[in-house]
Protein backbone atom coordinates (compact mmCIF):
# COMPACT_ATOMS: atom_id res chain seq x y z
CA UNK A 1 -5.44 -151.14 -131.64
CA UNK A 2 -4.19 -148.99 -129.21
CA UNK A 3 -1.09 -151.67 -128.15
CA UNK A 4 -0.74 -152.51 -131.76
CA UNK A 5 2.90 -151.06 -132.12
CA UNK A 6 4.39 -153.38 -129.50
CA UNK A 7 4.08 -156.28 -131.33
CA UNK A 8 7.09 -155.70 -132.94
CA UNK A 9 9.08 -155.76 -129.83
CA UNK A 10 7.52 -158.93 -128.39
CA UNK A 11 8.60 -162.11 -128.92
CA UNK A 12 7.71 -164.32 -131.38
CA UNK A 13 8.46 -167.85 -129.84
CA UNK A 14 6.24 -169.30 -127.34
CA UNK A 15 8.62 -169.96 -124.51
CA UNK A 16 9.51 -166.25 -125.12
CA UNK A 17 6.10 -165.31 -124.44
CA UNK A 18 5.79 -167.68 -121.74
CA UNK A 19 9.08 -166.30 -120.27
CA UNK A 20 7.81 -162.77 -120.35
CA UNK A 21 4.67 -163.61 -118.56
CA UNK A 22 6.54 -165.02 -115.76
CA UNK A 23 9.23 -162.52 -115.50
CA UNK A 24 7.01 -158.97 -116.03
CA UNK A 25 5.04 -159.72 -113.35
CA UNK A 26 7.93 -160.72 -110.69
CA UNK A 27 9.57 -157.71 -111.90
CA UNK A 28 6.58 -154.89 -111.46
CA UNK A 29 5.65 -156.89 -108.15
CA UNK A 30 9.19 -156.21 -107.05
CA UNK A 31 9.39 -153.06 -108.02
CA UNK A 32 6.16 -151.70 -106.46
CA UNK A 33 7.42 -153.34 -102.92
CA UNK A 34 10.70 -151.65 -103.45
CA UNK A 35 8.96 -147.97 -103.67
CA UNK A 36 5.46 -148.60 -101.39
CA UNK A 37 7.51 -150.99 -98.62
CA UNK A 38 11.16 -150.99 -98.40
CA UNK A 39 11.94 -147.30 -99.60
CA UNK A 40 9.25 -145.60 -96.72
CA UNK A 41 10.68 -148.33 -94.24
CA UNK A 42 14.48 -147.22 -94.61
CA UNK A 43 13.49 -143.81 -94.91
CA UNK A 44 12.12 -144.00 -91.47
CA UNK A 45 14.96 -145.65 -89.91
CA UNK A 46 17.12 -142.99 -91.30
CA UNK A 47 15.21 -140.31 -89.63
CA UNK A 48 15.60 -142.01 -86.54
CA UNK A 49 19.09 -143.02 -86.39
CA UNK A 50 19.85 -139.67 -88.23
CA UNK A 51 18.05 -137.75 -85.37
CA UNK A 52 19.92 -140.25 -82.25
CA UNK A 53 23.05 -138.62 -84.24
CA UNK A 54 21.86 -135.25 -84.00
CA UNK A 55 21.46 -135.04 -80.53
CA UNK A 56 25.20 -136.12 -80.49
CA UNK A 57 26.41 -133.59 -82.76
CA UNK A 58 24.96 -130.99 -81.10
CA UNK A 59 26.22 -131.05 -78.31
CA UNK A 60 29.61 -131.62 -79.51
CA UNK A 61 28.41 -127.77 -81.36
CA UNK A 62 27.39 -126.17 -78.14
CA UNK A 63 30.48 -127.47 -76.54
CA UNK A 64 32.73 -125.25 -78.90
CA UNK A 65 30.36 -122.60 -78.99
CA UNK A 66 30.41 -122.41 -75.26
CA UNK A 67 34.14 -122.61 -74.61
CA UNK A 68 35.95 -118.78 -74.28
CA UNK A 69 38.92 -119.60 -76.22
CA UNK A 70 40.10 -121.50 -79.52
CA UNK A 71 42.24 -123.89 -77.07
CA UNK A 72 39.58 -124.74 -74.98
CA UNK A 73 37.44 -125.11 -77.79
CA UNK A 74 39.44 -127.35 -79.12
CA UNK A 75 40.41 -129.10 -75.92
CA UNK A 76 36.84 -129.62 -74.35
CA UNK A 77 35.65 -130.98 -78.40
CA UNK A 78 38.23 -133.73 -78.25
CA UNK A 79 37.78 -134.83 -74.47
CA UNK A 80 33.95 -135.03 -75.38
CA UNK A 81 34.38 -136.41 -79.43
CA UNK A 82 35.87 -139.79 -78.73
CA UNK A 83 33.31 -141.37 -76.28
CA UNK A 84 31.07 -140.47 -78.75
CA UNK A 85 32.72 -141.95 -81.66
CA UNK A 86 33.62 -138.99 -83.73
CA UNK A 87 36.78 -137.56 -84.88
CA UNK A 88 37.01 -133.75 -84.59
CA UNK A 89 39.43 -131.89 -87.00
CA UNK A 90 39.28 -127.71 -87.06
CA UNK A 91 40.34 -127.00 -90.84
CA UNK A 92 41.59 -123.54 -92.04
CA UNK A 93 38.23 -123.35 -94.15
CA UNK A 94 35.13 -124.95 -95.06
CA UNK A 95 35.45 -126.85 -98.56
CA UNK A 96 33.18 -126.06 -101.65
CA UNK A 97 31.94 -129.67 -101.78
CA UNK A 98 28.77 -130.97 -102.62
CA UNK A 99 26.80 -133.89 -101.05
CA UNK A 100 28.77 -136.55 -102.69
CA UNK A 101 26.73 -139.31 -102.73
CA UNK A 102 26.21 -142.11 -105.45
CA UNK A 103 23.11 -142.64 -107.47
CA UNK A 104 23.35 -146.45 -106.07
CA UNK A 105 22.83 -144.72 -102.17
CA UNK A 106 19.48 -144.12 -101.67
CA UNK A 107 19.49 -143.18 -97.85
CA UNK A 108 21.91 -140.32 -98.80
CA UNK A 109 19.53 -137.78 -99.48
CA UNK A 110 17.82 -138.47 -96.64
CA UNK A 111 20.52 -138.58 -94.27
CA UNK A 112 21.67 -134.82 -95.84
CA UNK A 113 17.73 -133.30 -95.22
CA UNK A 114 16.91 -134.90 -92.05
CA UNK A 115 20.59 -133.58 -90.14
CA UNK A 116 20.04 -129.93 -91.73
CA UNK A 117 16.81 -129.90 -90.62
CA UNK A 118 17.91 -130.79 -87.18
CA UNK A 119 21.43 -128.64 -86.97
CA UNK A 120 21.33 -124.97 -88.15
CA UNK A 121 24.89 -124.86 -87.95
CA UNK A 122 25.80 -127.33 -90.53
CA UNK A 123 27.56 -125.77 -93.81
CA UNK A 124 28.73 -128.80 -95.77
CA UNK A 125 27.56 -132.63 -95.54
CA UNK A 126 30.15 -135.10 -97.65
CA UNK A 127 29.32 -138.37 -98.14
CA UNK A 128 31.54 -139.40 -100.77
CA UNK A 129 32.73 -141.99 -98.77
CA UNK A 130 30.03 -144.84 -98.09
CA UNK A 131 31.52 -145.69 -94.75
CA UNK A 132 31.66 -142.30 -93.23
CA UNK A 133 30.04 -139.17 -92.83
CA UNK A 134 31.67 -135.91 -92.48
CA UNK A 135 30.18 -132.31 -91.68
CA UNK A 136 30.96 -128.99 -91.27
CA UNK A 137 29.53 -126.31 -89.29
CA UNK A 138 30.79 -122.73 -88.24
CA UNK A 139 31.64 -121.98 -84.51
CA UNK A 140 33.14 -118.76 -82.94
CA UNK A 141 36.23 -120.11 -83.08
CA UNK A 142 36.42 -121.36 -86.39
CA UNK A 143 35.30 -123.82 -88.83
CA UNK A 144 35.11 -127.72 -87.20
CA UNK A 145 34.88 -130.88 -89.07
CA UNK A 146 32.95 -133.84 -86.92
CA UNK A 147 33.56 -137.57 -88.57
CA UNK A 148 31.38 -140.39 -87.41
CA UNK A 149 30.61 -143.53 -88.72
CA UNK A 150 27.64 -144.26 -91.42
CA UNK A 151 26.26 -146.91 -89.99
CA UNK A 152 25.15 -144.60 -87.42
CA UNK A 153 22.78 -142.53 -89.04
CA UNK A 154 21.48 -145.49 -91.98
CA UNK A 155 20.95 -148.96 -91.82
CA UNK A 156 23.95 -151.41 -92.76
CA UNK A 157 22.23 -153.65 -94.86
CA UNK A 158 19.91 -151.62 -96.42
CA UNK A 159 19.90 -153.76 -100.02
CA UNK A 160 19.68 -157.18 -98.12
CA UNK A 161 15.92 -156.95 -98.44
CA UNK A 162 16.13 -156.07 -102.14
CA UNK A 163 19.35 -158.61 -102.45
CA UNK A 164 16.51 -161.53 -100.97
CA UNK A 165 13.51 -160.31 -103.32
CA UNK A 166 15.51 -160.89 -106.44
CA UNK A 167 17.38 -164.19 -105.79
CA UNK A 168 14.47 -165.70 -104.84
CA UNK A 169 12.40 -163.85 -107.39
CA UNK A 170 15.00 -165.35 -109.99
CA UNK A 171 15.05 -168.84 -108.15
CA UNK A 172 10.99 -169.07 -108.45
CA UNK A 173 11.09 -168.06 -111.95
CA UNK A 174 13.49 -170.46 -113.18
CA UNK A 175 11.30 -172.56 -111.10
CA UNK A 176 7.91 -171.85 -112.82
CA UNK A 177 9.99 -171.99 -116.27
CA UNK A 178 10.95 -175.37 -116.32
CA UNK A 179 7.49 -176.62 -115.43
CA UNK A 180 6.05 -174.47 -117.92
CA UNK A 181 8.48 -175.60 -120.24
CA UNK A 182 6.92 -179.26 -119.59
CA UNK A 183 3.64 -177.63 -119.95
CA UNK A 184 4.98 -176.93 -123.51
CA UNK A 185 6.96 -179.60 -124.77
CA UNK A 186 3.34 -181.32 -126.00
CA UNK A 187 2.11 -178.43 -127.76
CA UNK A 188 5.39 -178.35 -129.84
CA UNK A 189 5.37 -181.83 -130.65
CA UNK A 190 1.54 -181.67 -131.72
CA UNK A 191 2.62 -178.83 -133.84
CA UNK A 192 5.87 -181.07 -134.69
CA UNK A 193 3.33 -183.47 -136.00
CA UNK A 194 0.87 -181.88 -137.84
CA UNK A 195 3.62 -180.09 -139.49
CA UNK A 196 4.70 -183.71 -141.04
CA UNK A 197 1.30 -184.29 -142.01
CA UNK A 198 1.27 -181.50 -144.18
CA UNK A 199 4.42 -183.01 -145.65
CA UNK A 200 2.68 -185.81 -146.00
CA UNK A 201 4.66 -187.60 -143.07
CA UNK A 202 2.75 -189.48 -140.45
CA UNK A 203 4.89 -189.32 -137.37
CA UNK A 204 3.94 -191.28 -134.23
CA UNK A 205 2.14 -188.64 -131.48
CA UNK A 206 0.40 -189.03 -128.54
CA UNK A 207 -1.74 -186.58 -126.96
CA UNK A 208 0.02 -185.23 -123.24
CA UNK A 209 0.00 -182.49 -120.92
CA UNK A 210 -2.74 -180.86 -119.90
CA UNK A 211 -6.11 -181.21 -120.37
CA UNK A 212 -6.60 -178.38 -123.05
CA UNK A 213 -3.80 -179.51 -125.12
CA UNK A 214 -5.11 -183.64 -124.60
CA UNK A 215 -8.18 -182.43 -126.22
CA UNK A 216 -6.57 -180.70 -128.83
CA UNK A 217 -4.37 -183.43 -129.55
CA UNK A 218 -6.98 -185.78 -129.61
CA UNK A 219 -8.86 -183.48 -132.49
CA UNK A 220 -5.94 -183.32 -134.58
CA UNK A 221 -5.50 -187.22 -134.35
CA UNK A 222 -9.28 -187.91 -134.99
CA UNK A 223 -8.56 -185.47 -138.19
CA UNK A 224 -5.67 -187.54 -139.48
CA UNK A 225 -7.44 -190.42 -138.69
CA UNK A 226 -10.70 -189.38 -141.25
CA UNK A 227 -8.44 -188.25 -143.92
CA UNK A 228 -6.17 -191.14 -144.18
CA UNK A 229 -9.71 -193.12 -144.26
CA UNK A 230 -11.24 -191.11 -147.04
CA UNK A 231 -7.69 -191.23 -148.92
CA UNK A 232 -7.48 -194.85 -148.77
CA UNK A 233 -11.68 -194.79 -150.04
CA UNK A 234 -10.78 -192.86 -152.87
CA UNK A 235 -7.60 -194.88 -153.55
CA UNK A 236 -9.96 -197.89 -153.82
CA UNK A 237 -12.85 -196.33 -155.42
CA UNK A 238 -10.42 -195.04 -158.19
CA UNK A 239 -8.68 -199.04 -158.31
CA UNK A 240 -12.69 -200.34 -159.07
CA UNK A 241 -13.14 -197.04 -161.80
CA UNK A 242 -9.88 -198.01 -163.47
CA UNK A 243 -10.80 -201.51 -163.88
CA UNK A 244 -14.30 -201.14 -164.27
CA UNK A 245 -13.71 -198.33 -167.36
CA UNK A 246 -10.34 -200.38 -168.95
CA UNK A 247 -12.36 -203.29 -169.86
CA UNK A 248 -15.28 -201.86 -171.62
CA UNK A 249 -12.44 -199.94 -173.44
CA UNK A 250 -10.49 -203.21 -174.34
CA UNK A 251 -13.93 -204.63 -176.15
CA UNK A 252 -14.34 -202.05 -177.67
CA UNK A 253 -11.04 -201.83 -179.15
CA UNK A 254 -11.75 -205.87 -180.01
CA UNK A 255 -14.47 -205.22 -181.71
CA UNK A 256 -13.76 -202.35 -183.43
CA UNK A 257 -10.37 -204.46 -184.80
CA UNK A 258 -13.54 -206.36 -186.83
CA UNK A 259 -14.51 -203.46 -188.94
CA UNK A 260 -12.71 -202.35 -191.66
CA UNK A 261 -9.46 -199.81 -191.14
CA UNK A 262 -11.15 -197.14 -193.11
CA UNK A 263 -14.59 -197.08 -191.04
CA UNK A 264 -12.76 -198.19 -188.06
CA UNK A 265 -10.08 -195.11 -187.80
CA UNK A 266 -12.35 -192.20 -186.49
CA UNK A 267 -14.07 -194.59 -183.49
CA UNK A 268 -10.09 -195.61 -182.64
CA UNK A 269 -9.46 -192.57 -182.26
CA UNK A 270 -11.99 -191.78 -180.06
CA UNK A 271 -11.21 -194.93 -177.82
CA UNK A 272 -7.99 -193.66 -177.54
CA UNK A 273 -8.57 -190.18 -176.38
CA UNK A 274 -11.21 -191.59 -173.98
CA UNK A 275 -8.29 -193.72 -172.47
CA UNK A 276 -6.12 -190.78 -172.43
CA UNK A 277 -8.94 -188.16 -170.52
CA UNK A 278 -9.24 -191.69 -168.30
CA UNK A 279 -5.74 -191.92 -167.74
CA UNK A 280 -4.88 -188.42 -166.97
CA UNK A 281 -7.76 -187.76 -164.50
CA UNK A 282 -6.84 -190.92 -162.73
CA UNK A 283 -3.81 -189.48 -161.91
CA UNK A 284 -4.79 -186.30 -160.91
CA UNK A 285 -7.57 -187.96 -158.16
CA UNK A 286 -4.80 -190.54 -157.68
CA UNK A 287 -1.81 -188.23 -157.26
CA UNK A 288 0.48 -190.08 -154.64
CA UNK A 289 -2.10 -192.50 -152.95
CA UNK A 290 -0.33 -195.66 -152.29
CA UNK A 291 3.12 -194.15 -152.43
CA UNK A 292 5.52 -194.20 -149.41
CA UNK A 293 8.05 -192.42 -148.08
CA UNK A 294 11.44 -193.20 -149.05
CA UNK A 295 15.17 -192.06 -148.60
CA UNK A 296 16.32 -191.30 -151.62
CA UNK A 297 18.94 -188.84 -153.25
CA UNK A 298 16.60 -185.80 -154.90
CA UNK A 299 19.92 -185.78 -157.48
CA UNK A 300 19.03 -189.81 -158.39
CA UNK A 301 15.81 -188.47 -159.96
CA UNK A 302 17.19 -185.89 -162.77
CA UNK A 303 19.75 -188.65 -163.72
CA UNK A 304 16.95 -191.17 -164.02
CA UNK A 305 14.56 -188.91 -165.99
CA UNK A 306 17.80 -187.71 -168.18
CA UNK A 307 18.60 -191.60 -168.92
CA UNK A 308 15.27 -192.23 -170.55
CA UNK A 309 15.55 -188.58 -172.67
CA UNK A 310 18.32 -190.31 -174.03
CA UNK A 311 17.25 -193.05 -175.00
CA UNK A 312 13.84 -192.11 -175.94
CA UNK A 313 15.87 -188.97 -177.91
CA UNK A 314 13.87 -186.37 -176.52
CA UNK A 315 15.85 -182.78 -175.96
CA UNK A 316 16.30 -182.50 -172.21
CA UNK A 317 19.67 -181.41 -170.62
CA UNK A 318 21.17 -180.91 -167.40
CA UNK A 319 21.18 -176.97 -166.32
CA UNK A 320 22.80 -177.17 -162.68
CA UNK A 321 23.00 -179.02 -159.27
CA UNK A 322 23.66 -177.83 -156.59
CA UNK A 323 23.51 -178.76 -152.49
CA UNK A 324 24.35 -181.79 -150.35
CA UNK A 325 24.01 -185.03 -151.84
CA UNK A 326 21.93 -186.53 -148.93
CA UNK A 327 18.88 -188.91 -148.60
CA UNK A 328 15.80 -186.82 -147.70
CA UNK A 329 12.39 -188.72 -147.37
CA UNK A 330 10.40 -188.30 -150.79
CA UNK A 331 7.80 -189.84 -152.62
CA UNK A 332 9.49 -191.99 -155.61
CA UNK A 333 6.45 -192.23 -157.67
CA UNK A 334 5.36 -189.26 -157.27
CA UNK A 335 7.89 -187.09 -157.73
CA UNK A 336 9.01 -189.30 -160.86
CA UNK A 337 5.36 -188.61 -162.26
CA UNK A 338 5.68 -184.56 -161.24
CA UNK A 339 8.74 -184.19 -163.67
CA UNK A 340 7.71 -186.23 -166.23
CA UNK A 341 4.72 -183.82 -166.45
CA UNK A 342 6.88 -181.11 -166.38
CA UNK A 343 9.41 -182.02 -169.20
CA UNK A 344 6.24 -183.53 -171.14
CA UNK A 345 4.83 -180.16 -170.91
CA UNK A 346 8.62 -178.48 -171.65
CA UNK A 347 8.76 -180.38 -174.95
CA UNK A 348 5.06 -180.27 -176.12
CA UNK A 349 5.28 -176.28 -176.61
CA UNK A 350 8.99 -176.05 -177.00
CA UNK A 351 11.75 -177.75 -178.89
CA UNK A 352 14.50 -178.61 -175.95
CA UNK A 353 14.45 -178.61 -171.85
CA UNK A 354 16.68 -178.10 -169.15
CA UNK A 355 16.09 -179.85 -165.77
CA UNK A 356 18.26 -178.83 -162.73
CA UNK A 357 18.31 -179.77 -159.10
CA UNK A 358 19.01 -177.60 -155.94
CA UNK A 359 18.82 -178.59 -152.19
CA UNK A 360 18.91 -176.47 -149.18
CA UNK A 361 18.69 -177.38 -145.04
CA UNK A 362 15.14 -176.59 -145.18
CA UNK A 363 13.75 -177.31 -148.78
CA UNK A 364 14.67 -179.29 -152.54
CA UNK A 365 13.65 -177.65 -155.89
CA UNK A 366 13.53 -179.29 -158.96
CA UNK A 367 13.54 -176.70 -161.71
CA UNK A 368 12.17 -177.62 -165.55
CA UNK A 369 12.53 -175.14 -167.84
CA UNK A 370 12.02 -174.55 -171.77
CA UNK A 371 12.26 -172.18 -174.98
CA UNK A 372 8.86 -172.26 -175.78
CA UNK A 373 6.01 -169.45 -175.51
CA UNK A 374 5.51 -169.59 -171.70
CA UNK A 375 2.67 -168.43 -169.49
CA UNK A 376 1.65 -165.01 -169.10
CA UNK A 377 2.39 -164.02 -165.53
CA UNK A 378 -1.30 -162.76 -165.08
CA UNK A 379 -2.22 -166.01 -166.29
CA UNK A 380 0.04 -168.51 -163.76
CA UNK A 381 -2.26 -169.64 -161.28
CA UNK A 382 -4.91 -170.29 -163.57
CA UNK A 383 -2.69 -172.23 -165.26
CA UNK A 384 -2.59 -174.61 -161.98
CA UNK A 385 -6.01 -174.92 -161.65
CA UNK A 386 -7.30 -178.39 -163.42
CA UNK A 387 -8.93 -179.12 -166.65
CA UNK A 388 -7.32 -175.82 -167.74
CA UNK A 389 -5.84 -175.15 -171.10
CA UNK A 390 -4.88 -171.68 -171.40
CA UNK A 391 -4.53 -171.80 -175.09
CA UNK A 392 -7.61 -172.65 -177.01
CA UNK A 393 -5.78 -173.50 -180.35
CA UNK A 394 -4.26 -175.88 -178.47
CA UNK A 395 -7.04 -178.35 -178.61
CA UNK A 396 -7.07 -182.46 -178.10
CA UNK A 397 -6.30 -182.73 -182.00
CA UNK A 398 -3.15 -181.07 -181.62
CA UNK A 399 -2.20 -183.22 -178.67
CA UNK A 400 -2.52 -180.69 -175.39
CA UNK A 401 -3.48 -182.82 -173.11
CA UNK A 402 -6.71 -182.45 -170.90
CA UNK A 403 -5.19 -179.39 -168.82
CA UNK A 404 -3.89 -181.76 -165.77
CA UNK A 405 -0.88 -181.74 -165.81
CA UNK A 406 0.36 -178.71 -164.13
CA UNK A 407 -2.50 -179.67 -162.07
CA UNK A 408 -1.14 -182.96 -160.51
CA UNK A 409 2.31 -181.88 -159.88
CA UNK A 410 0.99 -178.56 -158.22
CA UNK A 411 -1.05 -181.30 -155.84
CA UNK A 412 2.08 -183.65 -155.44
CA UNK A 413 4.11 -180.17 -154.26
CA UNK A 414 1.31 -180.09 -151.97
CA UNK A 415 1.50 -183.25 -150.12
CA UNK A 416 4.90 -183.18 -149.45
CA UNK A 417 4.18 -179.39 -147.66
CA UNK A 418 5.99 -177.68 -150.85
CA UNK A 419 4.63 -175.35 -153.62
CA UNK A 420 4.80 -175.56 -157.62
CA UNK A 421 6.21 -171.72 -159.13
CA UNK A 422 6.07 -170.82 -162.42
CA UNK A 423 8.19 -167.80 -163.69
CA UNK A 424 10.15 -167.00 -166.81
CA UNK A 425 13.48 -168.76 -167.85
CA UNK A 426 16.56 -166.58 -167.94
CA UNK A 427 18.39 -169.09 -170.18
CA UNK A 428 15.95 -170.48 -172.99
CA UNK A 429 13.40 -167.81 -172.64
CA UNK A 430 10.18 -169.67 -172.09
CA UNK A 431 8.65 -171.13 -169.26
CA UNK A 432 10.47 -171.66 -166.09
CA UNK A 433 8.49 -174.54 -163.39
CA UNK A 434 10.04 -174.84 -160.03
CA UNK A 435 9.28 -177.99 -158.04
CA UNK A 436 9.57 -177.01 -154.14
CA UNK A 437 9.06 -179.73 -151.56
CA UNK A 438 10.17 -179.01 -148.05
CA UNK A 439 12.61 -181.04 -146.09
């Protein structure tokens, strides 16, 4: 694209954006009346007034020229210099000055061009001083230096045009930005909300301002509105599967209690793995339906899950906290259930665990890690991906699992807007799962 590199210099917020669509325009529009309007109109005034002054000055020229001696020269210049409001001075020499002018005078140039072009006999224009102009021209009788007022030959308010155009471009675009910043204020409270969604927050939002942004707050409402209606179906769909599958289960396990031990242990067995695959995928569809949001200490849930280690004698130890002790909105259940996978995993393929806790302004992260074999980093996101067992020795004799349990915390990092990582450890040398949920 042919704009493409000034992305980079734009601005990335919207009331940035909005602000530069306001103020560009004012700005060029300005600009262009500056150079088309009020640049050509003072330039013509100039002339004018410059050649009113000219007629002035020479005759103040022809009066030295025509006197027959330096005295009278001198004499008839002063007698005629003050009705006319100039001071007359006859120097020694001319100086070797230039114009004089600032960059900030832009009827200087003008002033310079348009009284050469009328008086041959100037030598020198200064007009280093903004109130006055002063010129010098070469008579028989010596150099003369003629003083007169600026105002004379330029406007005196030449910049009150340009002085209007920007306070009152400035007023109107403060104007137009506060009611564009109203114009706004919905769409960063839809966005507001349907960033909580995605953390799995519903936030109360009504759709305002204009019509555009109405309808698209309407859409996004009517979309929370169908998911939270097919969650809660599938939360009650999987309530009648778990009851309806449990109790053919539990006569089965009464009636195989009938048979002898020996015939009995192989079907057992079996009954027992089918609970587990009906467990385990029961949580995964489940994941944190019927689980609300609660204030609670991320810190309260390591010390929890280390108090049952201990008494339950499993190998799990505390690596590190660190970060404000505060009450952030979480899932209990859920997030109870996410590292109980994770250290469940941590001590199936290795012999000890380390759990550690960090929170930031913007994000908590629960980190799990282990000395066991780890996941090959070409291998990590299949490892997410459910009903996935990466190893194929490790099969449902040897206890594995049904490959869902990275699975269902990766979809409980999800739904509170986070994101499950899986690296190496540093300190034990095996796998390394980091639990981030946003704040």
């Amino acid at each position: 694209m042919f704009f493409g590199w000034l992305k980079q210099y734009m601005p990335r917020g919207l009331y940035g954006r909005a602000l530069l669509i306001l103020v560009l325009p004012v700005l060029l529009l300005q600009l262009l009346v500056s150079v088309v309007f009020i640049q050509r109109h003072f330039e013509g005034v100039t002339r004018q007034m410059t050649r009113a002054v000219a007629i002035d000055l020479s005759f103040v020229i022809d009066t030295a020229t025509a006197a027959q001696t330096a005295d009278l020269a001198r004499r008839d210049v002063a007698a005629i210099a003050a009705p006319l409001e100039m001071a007359a001075d006859w120097p020694a020499q001319i100086p070797d000055i230039g114009l004089g002018n600032r960059w900030t005078d832009f009827t200087g140039p003008s002033v310079n061009r348009y009284l050469r072009a009328e008086l041959d006999q100037i030598v020198t224009v200064s007009l280093a001083d903004r109130r006055r102009v002063t010129i010098w021209v070469e008579t028989p009788h010596g150099p003369l230096a003629l003083d007169f007022a600026r105002s004379r030959v330029s406007a005196s308010n030449p910049h009150q045009l340009l002085v209007i155009m920007v306070v009152l471009g400035a007023l109107m675009t403060t104007v137009a930005y506060f009611f564009l910043r109203n114009q706004l204020r919905p769409i960063k409270r839809m966005a507001a909300a349907a960033a909580a969604y995605g953390k799995g927050r519903i936030t109360n939002y009504s759709p305002s301002g204009a019509v555009e942004v109405r309808a698209a707050g309407t859409a996004f409402l009517d979309m929370r509105n169908r998911l939270e209606k097919q969650t809660q179906s599938r939360t009650m769909m999987l309530s009648g599967v778990s009851h309806d599958l449990r109790t053919p289960l539990t006569r089965m396990r009464l009636g195989l209690s009938l048979l002898d031990d020996a015939e009995a242990a192989p079907l057992i067995k079996d009954v027992n793995e089918m609970q587990h695959l009906l467990d385990a995928f029961l949580d995964f569809a489940r994941a944190d339906a019927g689980d609300d949001l609660v204030p609670i200490v991320p810190r309260s849930f390591v010390d929890e899950l280390l108090a049952d280690a201990a008494r339950m004698g499993q190998a799990i130890t505390l690596s590190e906290v660190t970060g404000p002790s505060d009450p952030m909105p979480l899932r209990p259940l859920a997030i109870r259930r996410a590292l109980v996978n994770l250290t469940s995993n941590a001590l199936r393929y290795g012999s000890k665990a380390q759990v550690g806790v960090h929170v930031t302004d913007r994000a908590v992260r629960f980190v799990v890690e282990d000395d066991g074999p780890g996941i090959p980093p070409d291998r990590r996101e299949e490892a997410l991906a459910p009903f996935t067992r990466l190893d194929a020795a490790r099969n449902q004799d040897a206890g594995s699992g049904v490959g869902l349990g990275l699975a269902i915390v990766s979809d409980i990092a999800r739904s509170h807007g986070g994101v499950l990582r899986l690296g190496e450890s540093a300190t034990l040398g095996g796998l390394k799962a980091e639990l981030v949920l946003a704040r």
